[in-house]
C-alpha atoms as a PDB file:
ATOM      1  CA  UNK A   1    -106.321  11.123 254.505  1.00  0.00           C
ATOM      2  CA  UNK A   2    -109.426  11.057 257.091  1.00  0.00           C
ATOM      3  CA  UNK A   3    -109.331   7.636 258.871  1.00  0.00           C
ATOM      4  CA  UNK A   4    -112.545   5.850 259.584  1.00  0.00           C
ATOM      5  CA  UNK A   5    -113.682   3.503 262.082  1.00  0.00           C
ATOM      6  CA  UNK A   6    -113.722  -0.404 261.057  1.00  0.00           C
ATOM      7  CA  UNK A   7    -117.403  -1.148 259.599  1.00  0.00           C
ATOM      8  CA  UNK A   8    -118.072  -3.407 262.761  1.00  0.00           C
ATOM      9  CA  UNK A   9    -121.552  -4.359 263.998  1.00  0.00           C
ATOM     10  CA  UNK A  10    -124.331  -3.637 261.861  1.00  0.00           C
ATOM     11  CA  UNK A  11    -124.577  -1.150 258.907  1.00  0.00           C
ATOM     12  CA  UNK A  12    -128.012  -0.926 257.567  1.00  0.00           C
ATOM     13  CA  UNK A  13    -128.106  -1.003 253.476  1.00  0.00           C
ATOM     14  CA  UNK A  14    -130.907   1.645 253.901  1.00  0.00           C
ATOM     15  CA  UNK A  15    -134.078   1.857 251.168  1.00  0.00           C
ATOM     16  CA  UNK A  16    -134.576   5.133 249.116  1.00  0.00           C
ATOM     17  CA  UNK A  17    -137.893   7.057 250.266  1.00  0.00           C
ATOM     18  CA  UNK A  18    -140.585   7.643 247.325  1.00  0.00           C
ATOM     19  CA  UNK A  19    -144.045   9.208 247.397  1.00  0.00           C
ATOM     20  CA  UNK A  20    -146.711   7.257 245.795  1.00  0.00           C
ATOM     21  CA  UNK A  21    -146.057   8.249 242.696  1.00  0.00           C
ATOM     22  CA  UNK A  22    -142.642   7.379 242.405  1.00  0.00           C
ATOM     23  CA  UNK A  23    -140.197  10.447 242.912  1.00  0.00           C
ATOM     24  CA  UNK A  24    -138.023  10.818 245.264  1.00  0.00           C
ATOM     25  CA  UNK A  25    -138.690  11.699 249.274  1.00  0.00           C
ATOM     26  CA  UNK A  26    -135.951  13.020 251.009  1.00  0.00           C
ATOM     27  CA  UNK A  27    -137.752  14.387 253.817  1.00  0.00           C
ATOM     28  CA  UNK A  28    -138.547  10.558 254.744  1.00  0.00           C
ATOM     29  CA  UNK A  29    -134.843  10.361 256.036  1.00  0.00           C
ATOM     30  CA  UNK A  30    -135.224  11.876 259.073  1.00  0.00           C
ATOM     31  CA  UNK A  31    -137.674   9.184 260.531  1.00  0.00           C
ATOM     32  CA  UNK A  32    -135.267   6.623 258.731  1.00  0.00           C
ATOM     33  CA  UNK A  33    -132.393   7.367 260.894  1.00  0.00           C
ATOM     34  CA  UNK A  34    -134.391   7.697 264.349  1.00  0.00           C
ATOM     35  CA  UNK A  35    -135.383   4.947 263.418  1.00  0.00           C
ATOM     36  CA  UNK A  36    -132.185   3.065 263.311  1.00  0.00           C
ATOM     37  CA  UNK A  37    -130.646   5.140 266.128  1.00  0.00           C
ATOM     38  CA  UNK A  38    -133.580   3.675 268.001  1.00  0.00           C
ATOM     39  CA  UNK A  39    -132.371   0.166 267.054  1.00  0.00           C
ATOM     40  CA  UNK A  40    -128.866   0.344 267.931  1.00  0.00           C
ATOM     41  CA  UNK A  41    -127.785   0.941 264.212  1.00  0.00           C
ATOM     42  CA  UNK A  42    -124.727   3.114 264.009  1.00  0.00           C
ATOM     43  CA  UNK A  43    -123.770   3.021 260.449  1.00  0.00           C
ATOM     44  CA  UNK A  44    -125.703   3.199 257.402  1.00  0.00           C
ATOM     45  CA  UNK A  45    -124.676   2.200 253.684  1.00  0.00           C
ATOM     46  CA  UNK A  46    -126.710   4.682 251.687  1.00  0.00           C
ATOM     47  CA  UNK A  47    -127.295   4.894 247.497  1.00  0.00           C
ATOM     48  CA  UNK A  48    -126.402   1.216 247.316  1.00  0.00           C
ATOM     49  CA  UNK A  49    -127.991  -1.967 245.942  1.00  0.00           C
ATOM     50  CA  UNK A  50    -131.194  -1.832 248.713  1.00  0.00           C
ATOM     51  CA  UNK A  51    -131.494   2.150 247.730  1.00  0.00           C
ATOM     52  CA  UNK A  52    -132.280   0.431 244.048  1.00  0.00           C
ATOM     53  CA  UNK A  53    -129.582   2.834 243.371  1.00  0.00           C
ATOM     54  CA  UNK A  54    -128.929   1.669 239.807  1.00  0.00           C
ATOM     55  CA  UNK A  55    -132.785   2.693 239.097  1.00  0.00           C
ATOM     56  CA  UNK A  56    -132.335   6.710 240.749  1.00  0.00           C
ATOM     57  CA  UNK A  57    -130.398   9.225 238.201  1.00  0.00           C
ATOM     58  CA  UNK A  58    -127.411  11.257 239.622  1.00  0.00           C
ATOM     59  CA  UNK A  59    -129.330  13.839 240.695  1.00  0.00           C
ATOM     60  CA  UNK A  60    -131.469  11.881 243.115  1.00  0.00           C
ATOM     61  CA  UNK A  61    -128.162  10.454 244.418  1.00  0.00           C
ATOM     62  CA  UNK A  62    -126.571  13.685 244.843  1.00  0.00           C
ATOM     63  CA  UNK A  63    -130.070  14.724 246.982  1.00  0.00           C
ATOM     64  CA  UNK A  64    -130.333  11.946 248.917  1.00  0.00           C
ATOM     65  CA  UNK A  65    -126.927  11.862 250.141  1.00  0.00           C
ATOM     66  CA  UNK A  66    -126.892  15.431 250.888  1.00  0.00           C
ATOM     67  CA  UNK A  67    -129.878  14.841 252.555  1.00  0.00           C
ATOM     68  CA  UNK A  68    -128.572  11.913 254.607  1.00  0.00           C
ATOM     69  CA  UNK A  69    -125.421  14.069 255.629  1.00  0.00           C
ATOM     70  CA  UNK A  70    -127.613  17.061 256.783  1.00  0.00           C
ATOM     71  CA  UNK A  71    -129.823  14.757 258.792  1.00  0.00           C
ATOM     72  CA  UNK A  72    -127.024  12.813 260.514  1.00  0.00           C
ATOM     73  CA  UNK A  73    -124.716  15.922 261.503  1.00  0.00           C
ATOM     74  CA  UNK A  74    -124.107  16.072 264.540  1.00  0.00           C
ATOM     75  CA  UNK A  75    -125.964  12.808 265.546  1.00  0.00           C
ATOM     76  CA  UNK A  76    -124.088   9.273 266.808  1.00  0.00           C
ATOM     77  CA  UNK A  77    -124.910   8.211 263.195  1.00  0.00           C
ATOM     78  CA  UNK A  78    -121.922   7.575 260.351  1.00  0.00           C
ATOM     79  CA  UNK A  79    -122.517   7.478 256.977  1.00  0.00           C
ATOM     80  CA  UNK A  80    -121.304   5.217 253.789  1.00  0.00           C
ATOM     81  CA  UNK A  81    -121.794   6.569 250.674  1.00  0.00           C
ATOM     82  CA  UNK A  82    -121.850   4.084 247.631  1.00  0.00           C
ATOM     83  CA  UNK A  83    -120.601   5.560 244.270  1.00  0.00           C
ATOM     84  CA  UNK A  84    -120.732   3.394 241.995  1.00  0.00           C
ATOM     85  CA  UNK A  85    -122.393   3.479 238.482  1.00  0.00           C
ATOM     86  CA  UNK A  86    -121.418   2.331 234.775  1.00  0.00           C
ATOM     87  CA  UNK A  87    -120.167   5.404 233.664  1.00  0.00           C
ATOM     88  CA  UNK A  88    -117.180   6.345 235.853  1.00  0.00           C
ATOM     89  CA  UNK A  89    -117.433  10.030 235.241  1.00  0.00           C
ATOM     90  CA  UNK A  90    -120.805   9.699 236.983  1.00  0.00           C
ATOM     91  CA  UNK A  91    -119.146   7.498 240.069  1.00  0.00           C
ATOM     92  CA  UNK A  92    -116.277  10.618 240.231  1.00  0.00           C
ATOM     93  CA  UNK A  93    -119.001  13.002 240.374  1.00  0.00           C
ATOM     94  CA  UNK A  94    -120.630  11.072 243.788  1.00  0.00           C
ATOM     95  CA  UNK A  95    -117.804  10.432 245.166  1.00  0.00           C
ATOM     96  CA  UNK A  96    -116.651  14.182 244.752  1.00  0.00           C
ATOM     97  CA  UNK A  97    -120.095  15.229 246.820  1.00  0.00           C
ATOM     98  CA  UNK A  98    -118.882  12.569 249.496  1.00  0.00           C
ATOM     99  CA  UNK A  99    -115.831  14.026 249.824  1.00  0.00           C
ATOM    100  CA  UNK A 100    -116.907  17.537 250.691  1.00  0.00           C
ATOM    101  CA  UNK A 101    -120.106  16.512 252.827  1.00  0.00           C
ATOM    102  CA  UNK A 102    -117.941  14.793 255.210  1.00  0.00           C
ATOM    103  CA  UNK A 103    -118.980  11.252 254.526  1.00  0.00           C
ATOM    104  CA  UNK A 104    -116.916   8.752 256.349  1.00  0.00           C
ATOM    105  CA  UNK A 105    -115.611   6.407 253.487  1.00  0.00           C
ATOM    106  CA  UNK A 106    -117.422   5.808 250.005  1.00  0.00           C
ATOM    107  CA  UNK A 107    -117.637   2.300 248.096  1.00  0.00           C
ATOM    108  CA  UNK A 108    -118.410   1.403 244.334  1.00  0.00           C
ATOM    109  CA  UNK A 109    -119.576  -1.636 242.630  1.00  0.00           C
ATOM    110  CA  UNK A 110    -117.763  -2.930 239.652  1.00  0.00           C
ATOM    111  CA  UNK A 111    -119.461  -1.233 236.436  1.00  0.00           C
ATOM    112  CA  UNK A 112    -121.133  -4.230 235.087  1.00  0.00           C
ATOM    113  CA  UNK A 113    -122.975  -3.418 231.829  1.00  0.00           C
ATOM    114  CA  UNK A 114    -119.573  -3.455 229.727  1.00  0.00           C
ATOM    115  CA  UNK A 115    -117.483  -5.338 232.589  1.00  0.00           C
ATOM    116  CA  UNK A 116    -113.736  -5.182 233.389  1.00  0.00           C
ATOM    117  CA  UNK A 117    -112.777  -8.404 231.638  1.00  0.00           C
ATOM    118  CA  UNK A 118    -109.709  -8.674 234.182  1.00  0.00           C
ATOM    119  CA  UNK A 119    -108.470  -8.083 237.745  1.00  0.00           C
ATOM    120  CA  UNK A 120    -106.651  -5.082 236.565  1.00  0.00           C
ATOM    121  CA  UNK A 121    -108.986  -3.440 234.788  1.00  0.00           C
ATOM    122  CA  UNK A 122    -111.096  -3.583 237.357  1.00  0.00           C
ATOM    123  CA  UNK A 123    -108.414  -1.926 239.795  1.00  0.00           C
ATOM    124  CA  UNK A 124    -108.361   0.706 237.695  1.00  0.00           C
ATOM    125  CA  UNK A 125    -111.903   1.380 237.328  1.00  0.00           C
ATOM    126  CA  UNK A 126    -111.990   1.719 241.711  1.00  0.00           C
ATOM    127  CA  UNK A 127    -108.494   3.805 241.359  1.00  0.00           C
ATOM    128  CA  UNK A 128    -110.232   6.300 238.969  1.00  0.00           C
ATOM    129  CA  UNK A 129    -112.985   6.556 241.129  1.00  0.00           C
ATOM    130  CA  UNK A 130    -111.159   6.894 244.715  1.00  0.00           C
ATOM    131  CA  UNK A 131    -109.175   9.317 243.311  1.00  0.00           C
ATOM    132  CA  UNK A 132    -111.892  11.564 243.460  1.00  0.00           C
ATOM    133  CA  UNK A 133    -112.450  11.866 247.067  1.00  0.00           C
ATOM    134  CA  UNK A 134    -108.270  11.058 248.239  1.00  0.00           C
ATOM    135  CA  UNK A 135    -109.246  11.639 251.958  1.00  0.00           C
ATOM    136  CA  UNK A 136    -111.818   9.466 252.222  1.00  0.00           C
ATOM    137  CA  UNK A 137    -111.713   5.868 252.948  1.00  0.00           C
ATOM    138  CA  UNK A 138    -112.648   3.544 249.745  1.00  0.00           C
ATOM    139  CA  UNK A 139    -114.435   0.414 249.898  1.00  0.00           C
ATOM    140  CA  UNK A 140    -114.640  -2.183 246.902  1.00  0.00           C
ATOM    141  CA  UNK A 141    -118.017  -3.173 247.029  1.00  0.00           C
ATOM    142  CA  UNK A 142    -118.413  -7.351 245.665  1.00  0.00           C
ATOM    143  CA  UNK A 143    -121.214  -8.275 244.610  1.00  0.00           C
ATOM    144  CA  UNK A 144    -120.909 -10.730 242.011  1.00  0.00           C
ATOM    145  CA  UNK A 145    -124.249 -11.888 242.107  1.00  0.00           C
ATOM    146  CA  UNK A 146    -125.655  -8.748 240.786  1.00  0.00           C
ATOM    147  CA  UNK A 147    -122.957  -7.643 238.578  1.00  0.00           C
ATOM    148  CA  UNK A 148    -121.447 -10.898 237.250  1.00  0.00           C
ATOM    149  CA  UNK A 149    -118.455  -9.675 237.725  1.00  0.00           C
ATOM    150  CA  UNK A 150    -116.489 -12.098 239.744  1.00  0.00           C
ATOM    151  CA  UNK A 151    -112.872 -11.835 240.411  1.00  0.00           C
ATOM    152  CA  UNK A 152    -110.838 -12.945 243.694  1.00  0.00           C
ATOM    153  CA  UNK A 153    -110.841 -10.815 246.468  1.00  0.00           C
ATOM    154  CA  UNK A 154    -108.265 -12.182 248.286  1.00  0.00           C
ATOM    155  CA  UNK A 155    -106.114 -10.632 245.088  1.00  0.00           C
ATOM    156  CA  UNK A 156    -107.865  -7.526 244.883  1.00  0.00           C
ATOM    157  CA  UNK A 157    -106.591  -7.229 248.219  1.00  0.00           C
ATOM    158  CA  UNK A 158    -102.630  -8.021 246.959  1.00  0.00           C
ATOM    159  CA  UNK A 159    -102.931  -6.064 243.886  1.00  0.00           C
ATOM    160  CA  UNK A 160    -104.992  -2.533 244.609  1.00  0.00           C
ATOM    161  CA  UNK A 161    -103.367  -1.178 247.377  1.00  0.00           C
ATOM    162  CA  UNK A 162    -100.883   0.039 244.895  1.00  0.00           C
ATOM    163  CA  UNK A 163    -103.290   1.817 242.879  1.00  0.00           C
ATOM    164  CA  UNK A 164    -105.411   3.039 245.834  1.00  0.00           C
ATOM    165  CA  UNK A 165    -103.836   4.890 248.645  1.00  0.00           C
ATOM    166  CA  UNK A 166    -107.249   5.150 250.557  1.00  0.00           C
ATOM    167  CA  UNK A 167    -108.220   1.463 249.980  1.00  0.00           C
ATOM    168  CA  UNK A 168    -110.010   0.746 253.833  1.00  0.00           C
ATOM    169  CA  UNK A 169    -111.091  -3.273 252.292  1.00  0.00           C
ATOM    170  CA  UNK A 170    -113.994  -4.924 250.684  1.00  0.00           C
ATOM    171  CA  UNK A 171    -118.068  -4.788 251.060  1.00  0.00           C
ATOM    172  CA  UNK A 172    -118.043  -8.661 250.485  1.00  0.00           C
ATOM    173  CA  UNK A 173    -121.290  -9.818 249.184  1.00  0.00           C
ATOM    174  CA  UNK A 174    -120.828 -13.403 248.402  1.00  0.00           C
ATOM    175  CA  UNK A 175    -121.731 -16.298 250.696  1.00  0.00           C
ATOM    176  CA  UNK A 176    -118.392 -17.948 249.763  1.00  0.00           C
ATOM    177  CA  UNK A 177    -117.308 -18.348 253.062  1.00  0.00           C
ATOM    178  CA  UNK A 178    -114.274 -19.798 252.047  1.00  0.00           C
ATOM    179  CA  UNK A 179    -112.866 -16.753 249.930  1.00  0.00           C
ATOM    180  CA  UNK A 180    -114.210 -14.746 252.508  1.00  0.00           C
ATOM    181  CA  UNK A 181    -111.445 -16.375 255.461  1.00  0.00           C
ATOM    182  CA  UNK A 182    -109.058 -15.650 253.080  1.00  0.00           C
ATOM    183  CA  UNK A 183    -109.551 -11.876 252.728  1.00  0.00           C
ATOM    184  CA  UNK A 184    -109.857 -11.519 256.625  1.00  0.00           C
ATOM    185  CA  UNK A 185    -106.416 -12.960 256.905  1.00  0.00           C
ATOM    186  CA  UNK A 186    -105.008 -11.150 253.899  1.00  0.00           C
ATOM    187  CA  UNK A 187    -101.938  -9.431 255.497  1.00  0.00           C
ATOM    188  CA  UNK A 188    -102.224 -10.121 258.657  1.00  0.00           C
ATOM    189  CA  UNK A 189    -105.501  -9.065 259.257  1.00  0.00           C
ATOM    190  CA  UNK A 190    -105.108  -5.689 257.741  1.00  0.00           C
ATOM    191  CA  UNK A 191    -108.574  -4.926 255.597  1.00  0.00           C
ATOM    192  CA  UNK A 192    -111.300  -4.486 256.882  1.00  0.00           C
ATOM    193  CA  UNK A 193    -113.792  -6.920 255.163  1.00  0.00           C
ATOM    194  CA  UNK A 194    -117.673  -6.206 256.362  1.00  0.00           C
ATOM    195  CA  UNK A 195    -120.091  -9.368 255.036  1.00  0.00           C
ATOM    196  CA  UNK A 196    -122.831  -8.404 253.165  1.00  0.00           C
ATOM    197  CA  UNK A 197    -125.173 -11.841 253.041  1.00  0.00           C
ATOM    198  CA  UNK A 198    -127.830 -11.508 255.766  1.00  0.00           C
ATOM    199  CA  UNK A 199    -128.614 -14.913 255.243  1.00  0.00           C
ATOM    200  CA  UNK A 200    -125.606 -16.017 256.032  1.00  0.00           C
ATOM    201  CA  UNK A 201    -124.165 -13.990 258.551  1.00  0.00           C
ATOM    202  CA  UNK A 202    -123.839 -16.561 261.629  1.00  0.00           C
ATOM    203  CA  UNK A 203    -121.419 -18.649 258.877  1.00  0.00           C
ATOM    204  CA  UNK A 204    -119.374 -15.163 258.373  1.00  0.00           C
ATOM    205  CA  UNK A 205    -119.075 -14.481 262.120  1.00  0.00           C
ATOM    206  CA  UNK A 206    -117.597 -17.921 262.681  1.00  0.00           C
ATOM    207  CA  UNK A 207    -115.228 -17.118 260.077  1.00  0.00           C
ATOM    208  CA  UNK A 208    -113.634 -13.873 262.053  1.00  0.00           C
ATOM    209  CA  UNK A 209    -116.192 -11.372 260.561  1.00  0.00           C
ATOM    210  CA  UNK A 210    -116.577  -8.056 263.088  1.00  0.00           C
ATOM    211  CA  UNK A 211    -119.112  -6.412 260.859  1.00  0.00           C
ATOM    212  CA  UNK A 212    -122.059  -6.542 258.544  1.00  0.00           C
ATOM    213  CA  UNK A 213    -123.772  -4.985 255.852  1.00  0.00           C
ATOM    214  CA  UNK A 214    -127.244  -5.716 255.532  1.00  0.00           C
ATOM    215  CA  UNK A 215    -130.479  -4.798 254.073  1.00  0.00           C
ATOM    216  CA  UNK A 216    -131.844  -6.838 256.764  1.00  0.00           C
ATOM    217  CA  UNK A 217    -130.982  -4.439 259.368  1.00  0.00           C
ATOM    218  CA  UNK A 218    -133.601  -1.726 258.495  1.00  0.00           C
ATOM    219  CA  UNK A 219    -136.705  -4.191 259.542  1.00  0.00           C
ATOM    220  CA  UNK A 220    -134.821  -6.855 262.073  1.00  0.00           C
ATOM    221  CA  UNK A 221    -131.774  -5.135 263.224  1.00  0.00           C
ATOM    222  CA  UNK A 222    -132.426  -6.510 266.694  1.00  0.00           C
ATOM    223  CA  UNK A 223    -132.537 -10.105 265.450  1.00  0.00           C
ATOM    224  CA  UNK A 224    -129.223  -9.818 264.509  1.00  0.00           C
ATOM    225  CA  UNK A 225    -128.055  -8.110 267.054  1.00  0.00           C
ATOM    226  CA  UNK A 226    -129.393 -10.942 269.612  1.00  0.00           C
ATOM    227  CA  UNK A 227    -127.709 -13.067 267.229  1.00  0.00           C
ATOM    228  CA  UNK A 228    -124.440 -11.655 267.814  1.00  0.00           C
ATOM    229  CA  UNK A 229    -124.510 -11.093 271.074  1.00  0.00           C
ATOM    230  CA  UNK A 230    -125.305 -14.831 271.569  1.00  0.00           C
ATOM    231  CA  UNK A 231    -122.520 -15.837 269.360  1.00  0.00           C
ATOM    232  CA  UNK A 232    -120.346 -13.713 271.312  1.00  0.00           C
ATOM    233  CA  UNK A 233    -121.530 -15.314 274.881  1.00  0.00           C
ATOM    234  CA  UNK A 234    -120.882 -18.739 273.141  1.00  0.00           C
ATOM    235  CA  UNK A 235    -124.660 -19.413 272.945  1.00  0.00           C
ATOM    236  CA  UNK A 236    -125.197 -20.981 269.425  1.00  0.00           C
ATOM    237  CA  UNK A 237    -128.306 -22.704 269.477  1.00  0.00           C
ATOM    238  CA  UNK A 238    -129.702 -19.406 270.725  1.00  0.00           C
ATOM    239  CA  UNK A 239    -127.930 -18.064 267.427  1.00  0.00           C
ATOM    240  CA  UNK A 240    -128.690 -20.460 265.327  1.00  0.00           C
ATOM    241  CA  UNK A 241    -132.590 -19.547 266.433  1.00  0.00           C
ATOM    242  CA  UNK A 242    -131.671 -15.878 265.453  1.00  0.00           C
ATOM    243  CA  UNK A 243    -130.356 -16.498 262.357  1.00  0.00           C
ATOM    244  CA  UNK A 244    -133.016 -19.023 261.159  1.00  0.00           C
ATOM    245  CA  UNK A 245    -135.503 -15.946 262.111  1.00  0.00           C
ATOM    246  CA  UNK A 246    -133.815 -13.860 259.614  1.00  0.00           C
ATOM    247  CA  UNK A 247    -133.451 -16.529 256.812  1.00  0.00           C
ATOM    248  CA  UNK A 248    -137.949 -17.105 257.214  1.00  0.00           C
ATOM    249  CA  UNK A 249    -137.748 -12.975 256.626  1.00  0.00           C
ATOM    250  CA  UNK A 250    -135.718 -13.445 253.476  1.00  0.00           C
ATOM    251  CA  UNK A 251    -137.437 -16.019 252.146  1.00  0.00           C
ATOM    252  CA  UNK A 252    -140.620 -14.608 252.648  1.00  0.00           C
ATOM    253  CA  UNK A 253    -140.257 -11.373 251.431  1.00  0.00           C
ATOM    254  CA  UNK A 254    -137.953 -13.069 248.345  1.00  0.00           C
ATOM    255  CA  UNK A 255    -141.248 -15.082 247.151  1.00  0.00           C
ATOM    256  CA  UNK A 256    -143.263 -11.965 247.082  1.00  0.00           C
ATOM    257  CA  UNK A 257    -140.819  -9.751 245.485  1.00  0.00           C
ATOM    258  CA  UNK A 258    -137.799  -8.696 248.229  1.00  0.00           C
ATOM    259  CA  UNK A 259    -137.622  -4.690 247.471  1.00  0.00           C
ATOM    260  CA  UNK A 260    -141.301  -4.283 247.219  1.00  0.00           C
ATOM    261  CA  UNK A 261    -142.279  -6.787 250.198  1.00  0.00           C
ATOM    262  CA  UNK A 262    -138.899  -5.024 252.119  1.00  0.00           C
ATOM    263  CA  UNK A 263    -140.663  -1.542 251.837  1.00  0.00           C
ATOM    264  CA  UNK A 264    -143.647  -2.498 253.011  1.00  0.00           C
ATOM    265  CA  UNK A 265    -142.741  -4.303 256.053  1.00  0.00           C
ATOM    266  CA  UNK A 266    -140.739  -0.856 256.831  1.00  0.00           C
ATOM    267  CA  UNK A 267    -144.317   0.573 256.405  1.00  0.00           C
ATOM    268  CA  UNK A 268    -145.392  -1.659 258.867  1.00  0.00           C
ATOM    269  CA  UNK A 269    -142.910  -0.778 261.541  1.00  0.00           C
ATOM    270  CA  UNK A 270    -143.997   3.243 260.861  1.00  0.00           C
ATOM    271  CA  UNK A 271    -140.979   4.053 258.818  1.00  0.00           C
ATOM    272  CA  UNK A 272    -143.013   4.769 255.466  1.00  0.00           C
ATOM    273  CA  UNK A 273    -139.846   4.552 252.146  1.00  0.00           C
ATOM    274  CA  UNK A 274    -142.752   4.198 249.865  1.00  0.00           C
ATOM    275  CA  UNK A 275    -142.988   1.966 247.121  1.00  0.00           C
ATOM    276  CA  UNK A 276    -140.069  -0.197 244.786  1.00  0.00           C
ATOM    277  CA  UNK A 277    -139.302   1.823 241.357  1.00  0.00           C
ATOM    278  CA  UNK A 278    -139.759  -0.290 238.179  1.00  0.00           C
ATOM    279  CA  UNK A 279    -138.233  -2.656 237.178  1.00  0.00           C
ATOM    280  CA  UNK A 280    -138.835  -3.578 241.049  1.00  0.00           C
ATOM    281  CA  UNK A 281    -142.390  -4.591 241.240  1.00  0.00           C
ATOM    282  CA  UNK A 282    -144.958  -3.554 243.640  1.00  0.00           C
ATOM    283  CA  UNK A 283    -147.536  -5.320 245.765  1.00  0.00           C
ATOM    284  CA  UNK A 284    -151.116  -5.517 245.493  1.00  0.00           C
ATOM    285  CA  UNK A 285    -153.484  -4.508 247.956  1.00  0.00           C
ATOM    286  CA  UNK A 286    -154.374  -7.903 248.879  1.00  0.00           C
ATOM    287  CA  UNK A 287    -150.804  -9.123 248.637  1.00  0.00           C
ATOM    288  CA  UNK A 288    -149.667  -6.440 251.177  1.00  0.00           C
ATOM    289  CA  UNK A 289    -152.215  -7.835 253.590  1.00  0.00           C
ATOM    290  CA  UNK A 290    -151.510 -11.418 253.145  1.00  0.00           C
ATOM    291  CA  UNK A 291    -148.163  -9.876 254.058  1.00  0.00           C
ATOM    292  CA  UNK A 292    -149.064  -8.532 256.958  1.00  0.00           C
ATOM    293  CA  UNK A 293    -151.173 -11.351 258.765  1.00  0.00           C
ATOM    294  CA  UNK A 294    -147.523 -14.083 257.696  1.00  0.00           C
ATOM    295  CA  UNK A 295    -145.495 -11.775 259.655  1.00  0.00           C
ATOM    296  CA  UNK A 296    -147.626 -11.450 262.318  1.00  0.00           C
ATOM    297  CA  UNK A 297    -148.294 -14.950 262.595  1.00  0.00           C
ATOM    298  CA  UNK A 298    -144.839 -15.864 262.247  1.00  0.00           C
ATOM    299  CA  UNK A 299    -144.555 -13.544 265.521  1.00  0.00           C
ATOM    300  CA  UNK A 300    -142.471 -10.954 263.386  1.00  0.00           C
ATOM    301  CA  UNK A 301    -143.381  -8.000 265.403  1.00  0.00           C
ATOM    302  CA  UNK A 302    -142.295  -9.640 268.458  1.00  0.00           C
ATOM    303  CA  UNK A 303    -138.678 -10.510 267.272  1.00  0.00           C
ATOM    304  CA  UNK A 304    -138.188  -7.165 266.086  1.00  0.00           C
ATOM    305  CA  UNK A 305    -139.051  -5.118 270.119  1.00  0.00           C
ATOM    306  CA  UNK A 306    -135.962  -3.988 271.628  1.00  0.00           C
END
């Protein structure tokens, strides 16, 4: 099996590219990742929940990871494939691709339109799919507030190693900080458990979190970047400030519509992903403006200068 660096630091969630009209823009990717190279992001999570990736057909997946994995060869750049979908034989199929592209570990969510209705079943739904690419670290991506599917992690983490060889730890999105302790000390430390709740990321790095998985990253990766390095030089009001800067973001761009408000603040910043896909909803003209003139008056474009 091909081993794989922890997830540490920040790993942007990145958006998928569209042209006006809604289909897919792969060619977008290129200014996407000089864009985060720029920003000190080394890692990015790719197809995932921020890529609206339940709203692109395999296909598009297939061409926007290859596309990814072309644009990042060679570059400083790794690269996180998510697999997961509600029909398994789909998730196989993506995780296949990730395999032979050279991707450095792949993750899935739980399917979550007929859900596993226990722990097990769950575990086997992530063994069938990491079976598919058996050198290449696996990541169970939580997320319980999208897919309702919430079991503990803490005995995920007892129960699938047996069932999953390549099993590398968790993509824990849930702001139960408390569950989340638990599965960094789960034996001894072993998993590697990268926190996936911008919002509450200064909470997860008192906890013993090394890493992050963000959507956040993309448009303020050097907010939280200050914010670690301040936590790190034992500076927490200084952190606290960084964190509160990203939780105004969130809740701005969450009353507005957070994938469509998201994409246009990349817009802003010259990296142009286009618009949401339905059912994400777009902004107006107007709205994209009034946009525009909060984040600049909130001093947005300041926070965001290297």
């Amino acid at each position: 099996m091909n081993t794989t660096p922890p997830l540490h630091g920040l790993v942007a969630a990145t958006h998928t590219p569209f042209h006006a009209d809604g289909s897919l823009n792969p060619g977008a990717v290129e200014t996407q990742a000089a864009f985060l190279l720029k920003n000190g992001v080394r890692t990015v999570f790719i197809n995932g929940s921020t890529a609206e990736s339940s709203s692109l057909t395999v296909e598009e997946r297939l061409a926007l990871a290859q596309r990814w994995m072309a644009v990042t060869r060679g570059s400083e750049l790794r690269v996180i494939i998510h697999v997961g979908a509600n029909a398994l034989a789909d998730s196989r199929v993506l995780a296949e691709q990730a395999q032979q592209r050279g991707a450095a570990a792949i993750a899935a969510l739980s399917p979550s339109y007929y859900k596993p209705r226990s722990l097990a079943v769950l575990i086997d739904c992530c063994a069938d799919i990491a079976a598919a690419a058996p050198e290449t670290p696996f990541y169970f991506y939580d997320i319980p507030a999208l897919t309702n599917v919430n079991f503990s992690m803490a005995d995920f983490l007892n129960q699938a190693p047996a069932r999953i060889p390549t099993l590398a730890g968790i993509k824990f999105t849930n702001p139960d900080l408390m569950a989340y302790q638990v599965c960094l000390r789960a034996d001894g430390g072993k998993w590697d458990v990268p926190f996936g709740v911008d919002e509450h990321m200064l909470g997860a790095l008192a906890m013993g979190a090394k890493g992050a998985v963000g959507s956040g990253f993309n448009f303020a990766a050097p907010i939280y970047a200050r914010m670690i390095a301040a936590f790190e030089r034992g500076d927490m009001a200084a952190a606290r400030e960084e964190q509160f800067r990203g939780v105004r973001l969130i809740q701005l761009f969450a009353g507005m519509g957070y994938m469509a408000a998201a994409k246009a603040a990349m817009g802003f910043l010259g990296v142009n992903v286009g618009p949401a896909r339905l059912p994400n909803a777009n902004l107006t003209a107007e709205q994209i403006t009034k946009l525009r003139k909060e984040l600049e008056t909130m001093g947005f474009f300041d926070w965001v200068k290297n």
